[in-house]
PDB file of N, CA and C in Angstrom:
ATOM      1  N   UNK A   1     103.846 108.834 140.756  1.00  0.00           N
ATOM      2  CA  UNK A   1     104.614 110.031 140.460  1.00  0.00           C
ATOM      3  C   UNK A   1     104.305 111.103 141.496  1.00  0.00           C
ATOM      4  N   UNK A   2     104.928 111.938 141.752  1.00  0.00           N
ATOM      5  CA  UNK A   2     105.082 112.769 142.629  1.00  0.00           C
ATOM      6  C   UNK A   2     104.481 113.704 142.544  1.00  0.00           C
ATOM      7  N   UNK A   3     104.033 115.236 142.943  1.00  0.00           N
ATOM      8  CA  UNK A   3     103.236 116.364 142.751  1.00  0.00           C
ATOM      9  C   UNK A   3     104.879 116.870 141.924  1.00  0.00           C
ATOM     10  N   UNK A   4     105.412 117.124 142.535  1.00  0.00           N
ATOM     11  CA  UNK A   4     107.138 117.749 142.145  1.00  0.00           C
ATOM     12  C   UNK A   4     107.593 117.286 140.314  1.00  0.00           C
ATOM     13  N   UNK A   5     107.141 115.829 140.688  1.00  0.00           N
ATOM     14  CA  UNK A   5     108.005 116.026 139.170  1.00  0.00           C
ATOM     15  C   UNK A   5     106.753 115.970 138.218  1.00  0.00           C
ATOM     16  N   UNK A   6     105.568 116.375 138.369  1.00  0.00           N
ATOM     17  CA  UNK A   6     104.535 116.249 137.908  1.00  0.00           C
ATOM     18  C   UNK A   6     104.041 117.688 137.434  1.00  0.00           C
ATOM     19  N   UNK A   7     104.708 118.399 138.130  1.00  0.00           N
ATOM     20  CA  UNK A   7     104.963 120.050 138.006  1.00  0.00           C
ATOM     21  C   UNK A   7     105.856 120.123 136.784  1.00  0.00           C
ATOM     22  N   UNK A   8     107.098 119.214 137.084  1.00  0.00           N
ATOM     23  CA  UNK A   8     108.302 119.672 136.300  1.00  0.00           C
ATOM     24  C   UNK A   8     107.990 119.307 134.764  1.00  0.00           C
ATOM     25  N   UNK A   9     107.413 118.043 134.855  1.00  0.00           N
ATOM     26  CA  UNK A   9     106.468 117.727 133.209  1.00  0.00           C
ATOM     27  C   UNK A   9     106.133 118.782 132.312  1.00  0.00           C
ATOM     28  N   UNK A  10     105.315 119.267 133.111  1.00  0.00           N
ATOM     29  CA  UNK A  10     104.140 120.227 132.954  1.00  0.00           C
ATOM     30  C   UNK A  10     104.624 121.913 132.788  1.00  0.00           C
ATOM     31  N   UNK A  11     105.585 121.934 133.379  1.00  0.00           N
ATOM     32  CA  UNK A  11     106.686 123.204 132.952  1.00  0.00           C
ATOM     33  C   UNK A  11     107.479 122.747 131.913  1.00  0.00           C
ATOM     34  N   UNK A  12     108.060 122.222 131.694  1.00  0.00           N
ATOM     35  CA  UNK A  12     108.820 121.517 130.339  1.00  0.00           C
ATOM     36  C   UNK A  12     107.571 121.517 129.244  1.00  0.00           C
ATOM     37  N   UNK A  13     106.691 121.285 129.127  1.00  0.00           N
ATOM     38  CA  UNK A  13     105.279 121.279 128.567  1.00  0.00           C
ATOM     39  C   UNK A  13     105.093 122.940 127.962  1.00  0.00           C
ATOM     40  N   UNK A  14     105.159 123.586 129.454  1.00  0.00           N
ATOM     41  CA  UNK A  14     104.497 125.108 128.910  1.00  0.00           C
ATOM     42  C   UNK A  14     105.664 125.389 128.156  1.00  0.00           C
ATOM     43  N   UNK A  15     107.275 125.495 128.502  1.00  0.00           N
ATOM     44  CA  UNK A  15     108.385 125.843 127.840  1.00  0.00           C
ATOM     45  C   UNK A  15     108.277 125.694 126.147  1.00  0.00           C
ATOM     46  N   UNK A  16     108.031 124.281 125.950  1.00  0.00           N
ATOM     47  CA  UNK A  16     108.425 123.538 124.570  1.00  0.00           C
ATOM     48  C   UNK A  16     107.106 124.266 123.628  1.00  0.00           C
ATOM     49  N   UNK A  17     105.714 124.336 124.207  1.00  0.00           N
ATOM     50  CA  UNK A  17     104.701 124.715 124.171  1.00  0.00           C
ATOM     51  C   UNK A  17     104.862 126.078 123.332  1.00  0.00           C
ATOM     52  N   UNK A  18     105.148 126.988 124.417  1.00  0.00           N
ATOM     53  CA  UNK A  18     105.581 128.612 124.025  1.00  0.00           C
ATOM     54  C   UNK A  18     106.394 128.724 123.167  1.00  0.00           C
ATOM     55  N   UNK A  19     108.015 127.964 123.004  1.00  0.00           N
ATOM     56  CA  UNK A  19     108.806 127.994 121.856  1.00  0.00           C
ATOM     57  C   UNK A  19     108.045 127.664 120.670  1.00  0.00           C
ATOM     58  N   UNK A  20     107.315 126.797 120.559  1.00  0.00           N
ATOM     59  CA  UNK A  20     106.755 126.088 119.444  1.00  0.00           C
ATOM     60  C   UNK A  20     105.600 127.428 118.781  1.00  0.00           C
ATOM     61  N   UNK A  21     104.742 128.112 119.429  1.00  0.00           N
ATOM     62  CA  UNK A  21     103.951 128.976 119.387  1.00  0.00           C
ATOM     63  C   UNK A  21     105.251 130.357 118.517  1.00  0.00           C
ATOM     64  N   UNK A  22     106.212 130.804 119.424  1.00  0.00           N
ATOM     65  CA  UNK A  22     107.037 131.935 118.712  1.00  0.00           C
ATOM     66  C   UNK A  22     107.564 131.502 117.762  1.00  0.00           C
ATOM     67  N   UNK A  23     108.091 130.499 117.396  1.00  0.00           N
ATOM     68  CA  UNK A  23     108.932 129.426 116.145  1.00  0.00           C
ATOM     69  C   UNK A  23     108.215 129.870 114.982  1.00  0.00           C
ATOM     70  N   UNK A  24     106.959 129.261 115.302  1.00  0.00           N
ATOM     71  CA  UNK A  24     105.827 128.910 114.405  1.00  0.00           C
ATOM     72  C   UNK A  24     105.538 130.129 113.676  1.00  0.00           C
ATOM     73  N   UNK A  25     105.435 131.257 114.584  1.00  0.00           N
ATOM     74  CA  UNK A  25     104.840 132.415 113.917  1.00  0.00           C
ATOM     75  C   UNK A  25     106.037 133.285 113.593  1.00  0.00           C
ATOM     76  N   UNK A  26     107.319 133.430 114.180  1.00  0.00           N
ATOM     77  CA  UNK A  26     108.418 133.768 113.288  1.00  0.00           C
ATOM     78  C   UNK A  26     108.879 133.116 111.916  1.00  0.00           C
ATOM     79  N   UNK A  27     108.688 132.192 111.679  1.00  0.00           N
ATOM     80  CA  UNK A  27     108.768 131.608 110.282  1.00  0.00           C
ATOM     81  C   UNK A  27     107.926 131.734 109.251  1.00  0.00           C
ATOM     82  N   UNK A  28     106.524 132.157 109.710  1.00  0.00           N
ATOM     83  CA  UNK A  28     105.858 132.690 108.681  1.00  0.00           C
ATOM     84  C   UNK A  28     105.856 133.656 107.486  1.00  0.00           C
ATOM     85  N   UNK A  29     105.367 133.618 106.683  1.00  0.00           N
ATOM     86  CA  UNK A  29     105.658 134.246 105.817  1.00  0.00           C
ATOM     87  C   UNK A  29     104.776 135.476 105.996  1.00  0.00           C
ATOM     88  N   UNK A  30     104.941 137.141 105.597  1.00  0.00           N
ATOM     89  CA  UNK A  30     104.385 138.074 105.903  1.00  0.00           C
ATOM     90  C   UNK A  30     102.655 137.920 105.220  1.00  0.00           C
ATOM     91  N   UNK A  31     101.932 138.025 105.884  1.00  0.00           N
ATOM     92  CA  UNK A  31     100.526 138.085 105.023  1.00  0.00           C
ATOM     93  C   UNK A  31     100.769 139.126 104.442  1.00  0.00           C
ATOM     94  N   UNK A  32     100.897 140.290 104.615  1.00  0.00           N
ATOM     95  CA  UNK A  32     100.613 141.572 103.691  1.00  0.00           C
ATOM     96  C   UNK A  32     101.956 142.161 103.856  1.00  0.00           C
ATOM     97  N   UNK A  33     102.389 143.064 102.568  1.00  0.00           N
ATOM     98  CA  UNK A  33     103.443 143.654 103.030  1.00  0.00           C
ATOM     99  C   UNK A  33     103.170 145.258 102.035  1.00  0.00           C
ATOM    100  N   UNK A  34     103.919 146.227 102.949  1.00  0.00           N
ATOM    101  CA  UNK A  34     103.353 147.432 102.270  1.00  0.00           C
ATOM    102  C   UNK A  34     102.487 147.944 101.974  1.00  0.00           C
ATOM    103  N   UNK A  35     101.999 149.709 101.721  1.00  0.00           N
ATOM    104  CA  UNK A  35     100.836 150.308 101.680  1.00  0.00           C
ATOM    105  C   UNK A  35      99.444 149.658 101.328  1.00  0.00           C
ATOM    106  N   UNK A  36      99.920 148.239 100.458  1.00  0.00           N
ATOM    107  CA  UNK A  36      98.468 147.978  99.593  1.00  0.00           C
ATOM    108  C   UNK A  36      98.192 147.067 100.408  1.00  0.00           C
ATOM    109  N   UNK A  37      98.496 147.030 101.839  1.00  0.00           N
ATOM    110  CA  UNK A  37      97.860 146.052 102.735  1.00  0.00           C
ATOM    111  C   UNK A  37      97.145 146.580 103.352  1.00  0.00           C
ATOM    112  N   UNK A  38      96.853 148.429 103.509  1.00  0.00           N
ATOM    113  CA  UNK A  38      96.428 149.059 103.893  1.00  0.00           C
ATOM    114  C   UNK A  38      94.843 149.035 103.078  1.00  0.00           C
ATOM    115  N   UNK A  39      94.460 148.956 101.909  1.00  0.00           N
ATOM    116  CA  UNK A  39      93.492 149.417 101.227  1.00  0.00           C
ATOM    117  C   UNK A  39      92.972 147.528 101.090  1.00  0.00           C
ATOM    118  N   UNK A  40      93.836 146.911 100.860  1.00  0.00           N
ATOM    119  CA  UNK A  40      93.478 145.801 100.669  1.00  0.00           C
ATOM    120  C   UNK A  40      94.048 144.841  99.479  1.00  0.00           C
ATOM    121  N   UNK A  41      94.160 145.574  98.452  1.00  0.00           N
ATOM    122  CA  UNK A  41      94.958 145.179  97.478  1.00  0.00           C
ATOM    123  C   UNK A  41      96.719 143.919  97.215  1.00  0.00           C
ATOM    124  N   UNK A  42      96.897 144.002  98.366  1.00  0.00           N
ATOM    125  CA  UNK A  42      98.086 143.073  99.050  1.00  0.00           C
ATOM    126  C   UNK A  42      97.796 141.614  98.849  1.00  0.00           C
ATOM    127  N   UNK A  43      96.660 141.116  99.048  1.00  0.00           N
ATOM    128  CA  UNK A  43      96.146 139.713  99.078  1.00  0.00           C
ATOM    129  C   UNK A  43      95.521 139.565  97.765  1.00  0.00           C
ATOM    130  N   UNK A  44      95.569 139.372  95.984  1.00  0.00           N
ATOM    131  CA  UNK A  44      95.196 138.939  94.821  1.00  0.00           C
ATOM    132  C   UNK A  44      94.628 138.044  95.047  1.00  0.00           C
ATOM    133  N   UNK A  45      95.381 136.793  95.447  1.00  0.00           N
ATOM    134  CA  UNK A  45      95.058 135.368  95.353  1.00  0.00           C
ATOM    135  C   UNK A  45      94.874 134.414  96.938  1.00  0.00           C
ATOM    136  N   UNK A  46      93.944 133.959  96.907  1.00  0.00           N
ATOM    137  CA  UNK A  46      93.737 133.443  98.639  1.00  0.00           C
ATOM    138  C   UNK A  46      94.967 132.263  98.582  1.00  0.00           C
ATOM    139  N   UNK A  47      95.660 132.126  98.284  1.00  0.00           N
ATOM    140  CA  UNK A  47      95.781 130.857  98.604  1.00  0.00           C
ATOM    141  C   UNK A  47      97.130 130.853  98.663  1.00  0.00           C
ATOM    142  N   UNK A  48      97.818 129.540 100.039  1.00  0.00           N
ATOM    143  CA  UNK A  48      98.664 130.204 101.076  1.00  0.00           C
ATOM    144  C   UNK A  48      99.854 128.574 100.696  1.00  0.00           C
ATOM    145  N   UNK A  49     100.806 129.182 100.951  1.00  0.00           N
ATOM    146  CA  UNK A  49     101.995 128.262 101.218  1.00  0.00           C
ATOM    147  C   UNK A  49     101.880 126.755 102.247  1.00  0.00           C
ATOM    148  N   UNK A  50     102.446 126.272 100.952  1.00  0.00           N
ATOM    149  CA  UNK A  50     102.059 124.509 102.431  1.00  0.00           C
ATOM    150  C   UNK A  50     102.180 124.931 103.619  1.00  0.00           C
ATOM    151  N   UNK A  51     104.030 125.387 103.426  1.00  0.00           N
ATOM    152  CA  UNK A  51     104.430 125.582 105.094  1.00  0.00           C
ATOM    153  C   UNK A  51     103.800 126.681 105.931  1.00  0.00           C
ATOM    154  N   UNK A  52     103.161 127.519 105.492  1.00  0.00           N
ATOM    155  CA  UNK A  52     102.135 128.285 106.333  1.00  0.00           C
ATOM    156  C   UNK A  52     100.904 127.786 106.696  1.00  0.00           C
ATOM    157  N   UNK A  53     100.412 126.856 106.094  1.00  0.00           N
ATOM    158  CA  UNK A  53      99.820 125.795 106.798  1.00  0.00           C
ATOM    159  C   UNK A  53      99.921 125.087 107.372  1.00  0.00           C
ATOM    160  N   UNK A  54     101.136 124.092 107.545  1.00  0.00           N
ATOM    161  CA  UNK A  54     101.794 123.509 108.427  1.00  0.00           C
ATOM    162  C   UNK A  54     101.862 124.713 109.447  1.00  0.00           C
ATOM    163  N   UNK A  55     102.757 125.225 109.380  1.00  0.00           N
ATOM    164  CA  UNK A  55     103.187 126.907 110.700  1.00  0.00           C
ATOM    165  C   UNK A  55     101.860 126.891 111.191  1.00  0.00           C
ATOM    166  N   UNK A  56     100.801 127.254 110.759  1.00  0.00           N
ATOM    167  CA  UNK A  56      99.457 127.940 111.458  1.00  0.00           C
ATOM    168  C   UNK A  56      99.038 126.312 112.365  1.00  0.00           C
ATOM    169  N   UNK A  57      99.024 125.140 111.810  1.00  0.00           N
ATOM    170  CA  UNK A  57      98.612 123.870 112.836  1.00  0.00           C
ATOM    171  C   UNK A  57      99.731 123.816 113.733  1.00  0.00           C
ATOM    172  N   UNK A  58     100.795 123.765 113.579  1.00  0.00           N
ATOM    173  CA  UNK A  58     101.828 123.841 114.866  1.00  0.00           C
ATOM    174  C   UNK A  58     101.585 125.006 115.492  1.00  0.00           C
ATOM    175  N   UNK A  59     101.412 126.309 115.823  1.00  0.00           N
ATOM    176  CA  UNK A  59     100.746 127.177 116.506  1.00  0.00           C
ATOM    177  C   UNK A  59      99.771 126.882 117.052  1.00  0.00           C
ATOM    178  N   UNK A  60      98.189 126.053 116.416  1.00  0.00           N
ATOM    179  CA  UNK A  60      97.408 126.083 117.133  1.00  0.00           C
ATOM    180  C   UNK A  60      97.147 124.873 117.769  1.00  0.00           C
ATOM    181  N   UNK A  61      98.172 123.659 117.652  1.00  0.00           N
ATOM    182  CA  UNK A  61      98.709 122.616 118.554  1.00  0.00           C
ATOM    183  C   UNK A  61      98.904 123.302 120.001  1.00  0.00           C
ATOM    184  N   UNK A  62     100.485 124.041 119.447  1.00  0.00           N
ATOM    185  CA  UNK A  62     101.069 124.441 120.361  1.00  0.00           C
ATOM    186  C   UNK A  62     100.263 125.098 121.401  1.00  0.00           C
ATOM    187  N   UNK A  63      99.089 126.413 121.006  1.00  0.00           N
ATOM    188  CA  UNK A  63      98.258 126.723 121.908  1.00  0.00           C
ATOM    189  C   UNK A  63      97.635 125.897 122.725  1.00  0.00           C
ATOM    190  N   UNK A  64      96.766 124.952 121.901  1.00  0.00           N
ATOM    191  CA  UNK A  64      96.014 123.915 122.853  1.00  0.00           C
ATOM    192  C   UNK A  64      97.267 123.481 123.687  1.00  0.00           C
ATOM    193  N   UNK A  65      97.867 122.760 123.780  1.00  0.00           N
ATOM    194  CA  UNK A  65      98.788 122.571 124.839  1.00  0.00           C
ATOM    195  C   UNK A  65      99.651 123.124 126.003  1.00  0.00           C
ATOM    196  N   UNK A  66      99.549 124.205 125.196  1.00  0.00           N
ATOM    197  CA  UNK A  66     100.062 125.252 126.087  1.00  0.00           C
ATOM    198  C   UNK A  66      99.009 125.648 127.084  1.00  0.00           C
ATOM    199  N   UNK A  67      97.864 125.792 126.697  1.00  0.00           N
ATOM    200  CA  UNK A  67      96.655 126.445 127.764  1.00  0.00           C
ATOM    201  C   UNK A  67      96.190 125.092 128.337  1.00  0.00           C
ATOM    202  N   UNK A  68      96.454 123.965 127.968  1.00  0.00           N
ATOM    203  CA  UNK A  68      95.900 122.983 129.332  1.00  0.00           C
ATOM    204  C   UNK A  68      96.830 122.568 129.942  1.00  0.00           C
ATOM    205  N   UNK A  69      98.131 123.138 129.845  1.00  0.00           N
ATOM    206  CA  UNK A  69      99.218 122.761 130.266  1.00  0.00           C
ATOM    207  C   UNK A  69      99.479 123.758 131.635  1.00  0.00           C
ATOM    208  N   UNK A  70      98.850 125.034 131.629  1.00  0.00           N
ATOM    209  CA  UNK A  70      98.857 125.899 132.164  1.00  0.00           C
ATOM    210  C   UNK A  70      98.206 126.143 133.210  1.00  0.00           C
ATOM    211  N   UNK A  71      96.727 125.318 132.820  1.00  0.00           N
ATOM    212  CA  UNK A  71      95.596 125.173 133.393  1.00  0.00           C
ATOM    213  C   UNK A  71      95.963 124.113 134.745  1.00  0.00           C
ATOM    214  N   UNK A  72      96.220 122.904 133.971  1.00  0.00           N
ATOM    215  CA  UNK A  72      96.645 122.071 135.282  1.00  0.00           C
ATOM    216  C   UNK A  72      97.903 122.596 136.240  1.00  0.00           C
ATOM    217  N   UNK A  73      98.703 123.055 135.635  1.00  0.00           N
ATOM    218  CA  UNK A  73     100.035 123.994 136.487  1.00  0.00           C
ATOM    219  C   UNK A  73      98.701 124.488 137.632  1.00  0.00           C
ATOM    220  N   UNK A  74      98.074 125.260 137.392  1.00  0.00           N
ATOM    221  CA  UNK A  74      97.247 125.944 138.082  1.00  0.00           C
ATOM    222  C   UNK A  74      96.664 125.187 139.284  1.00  0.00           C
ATOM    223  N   UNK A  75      96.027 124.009 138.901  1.00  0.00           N
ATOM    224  CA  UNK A  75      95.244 123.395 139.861  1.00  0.00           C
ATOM    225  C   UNK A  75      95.941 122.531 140.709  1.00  0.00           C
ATOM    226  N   UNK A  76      97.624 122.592 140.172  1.00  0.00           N
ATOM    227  CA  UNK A  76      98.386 121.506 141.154  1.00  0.00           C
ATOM    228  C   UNK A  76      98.996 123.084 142.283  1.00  0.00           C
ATOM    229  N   UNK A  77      98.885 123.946 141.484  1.00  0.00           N
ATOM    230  CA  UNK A  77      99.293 125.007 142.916  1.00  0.00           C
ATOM    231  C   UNK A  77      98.374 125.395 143.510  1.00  0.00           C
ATOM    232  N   UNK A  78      97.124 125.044 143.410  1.00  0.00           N
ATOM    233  CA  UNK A  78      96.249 124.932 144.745  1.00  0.00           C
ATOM    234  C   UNK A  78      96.503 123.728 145.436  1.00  0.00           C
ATOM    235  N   UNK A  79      97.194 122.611 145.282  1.00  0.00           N
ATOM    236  CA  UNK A  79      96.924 121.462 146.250  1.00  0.00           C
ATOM    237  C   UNK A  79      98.865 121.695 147.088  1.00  0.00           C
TER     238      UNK A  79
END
């Protein structure tokens, strides 16, 4: 494989990467909403929606991939 399309991977990578990261955290559901998020009172009960659990592992997928995806981008534009 080429340096060129080995780049282009790897940009398609950071792209899908970053969408997946804004997706993830636009679909979430608000942790706190209104004044009593201020004092604390907003959060009763710890305990969180499947799909915000799902959402929070696709985010921190998406990160890991995104930052070694970024990383190597990096070291192929030194060569």
């Amino acid at each position: 494989m080429e340096v060129g399309n080995i780049r282009t991977v790897f940009t398609v990578l950071v792209f899908l990467s970053s969408l997946g990261i804004i997706v993830g955290y636009l679909f979430q559901s608000p942790k706190a909403t209104g004044l009593g998020a201020i004092s604390g009172n907003a959060t009763v009960f710890k305990s969180r929606k499947p799909i915000d659990a799902f959402l929070d592992k696709v985010i921190i997928s998406s990160a890991i991939i995104f930052g070694i995806s970024v990383f190597i981008l990096a070291l192929l534009k030194q060569s």
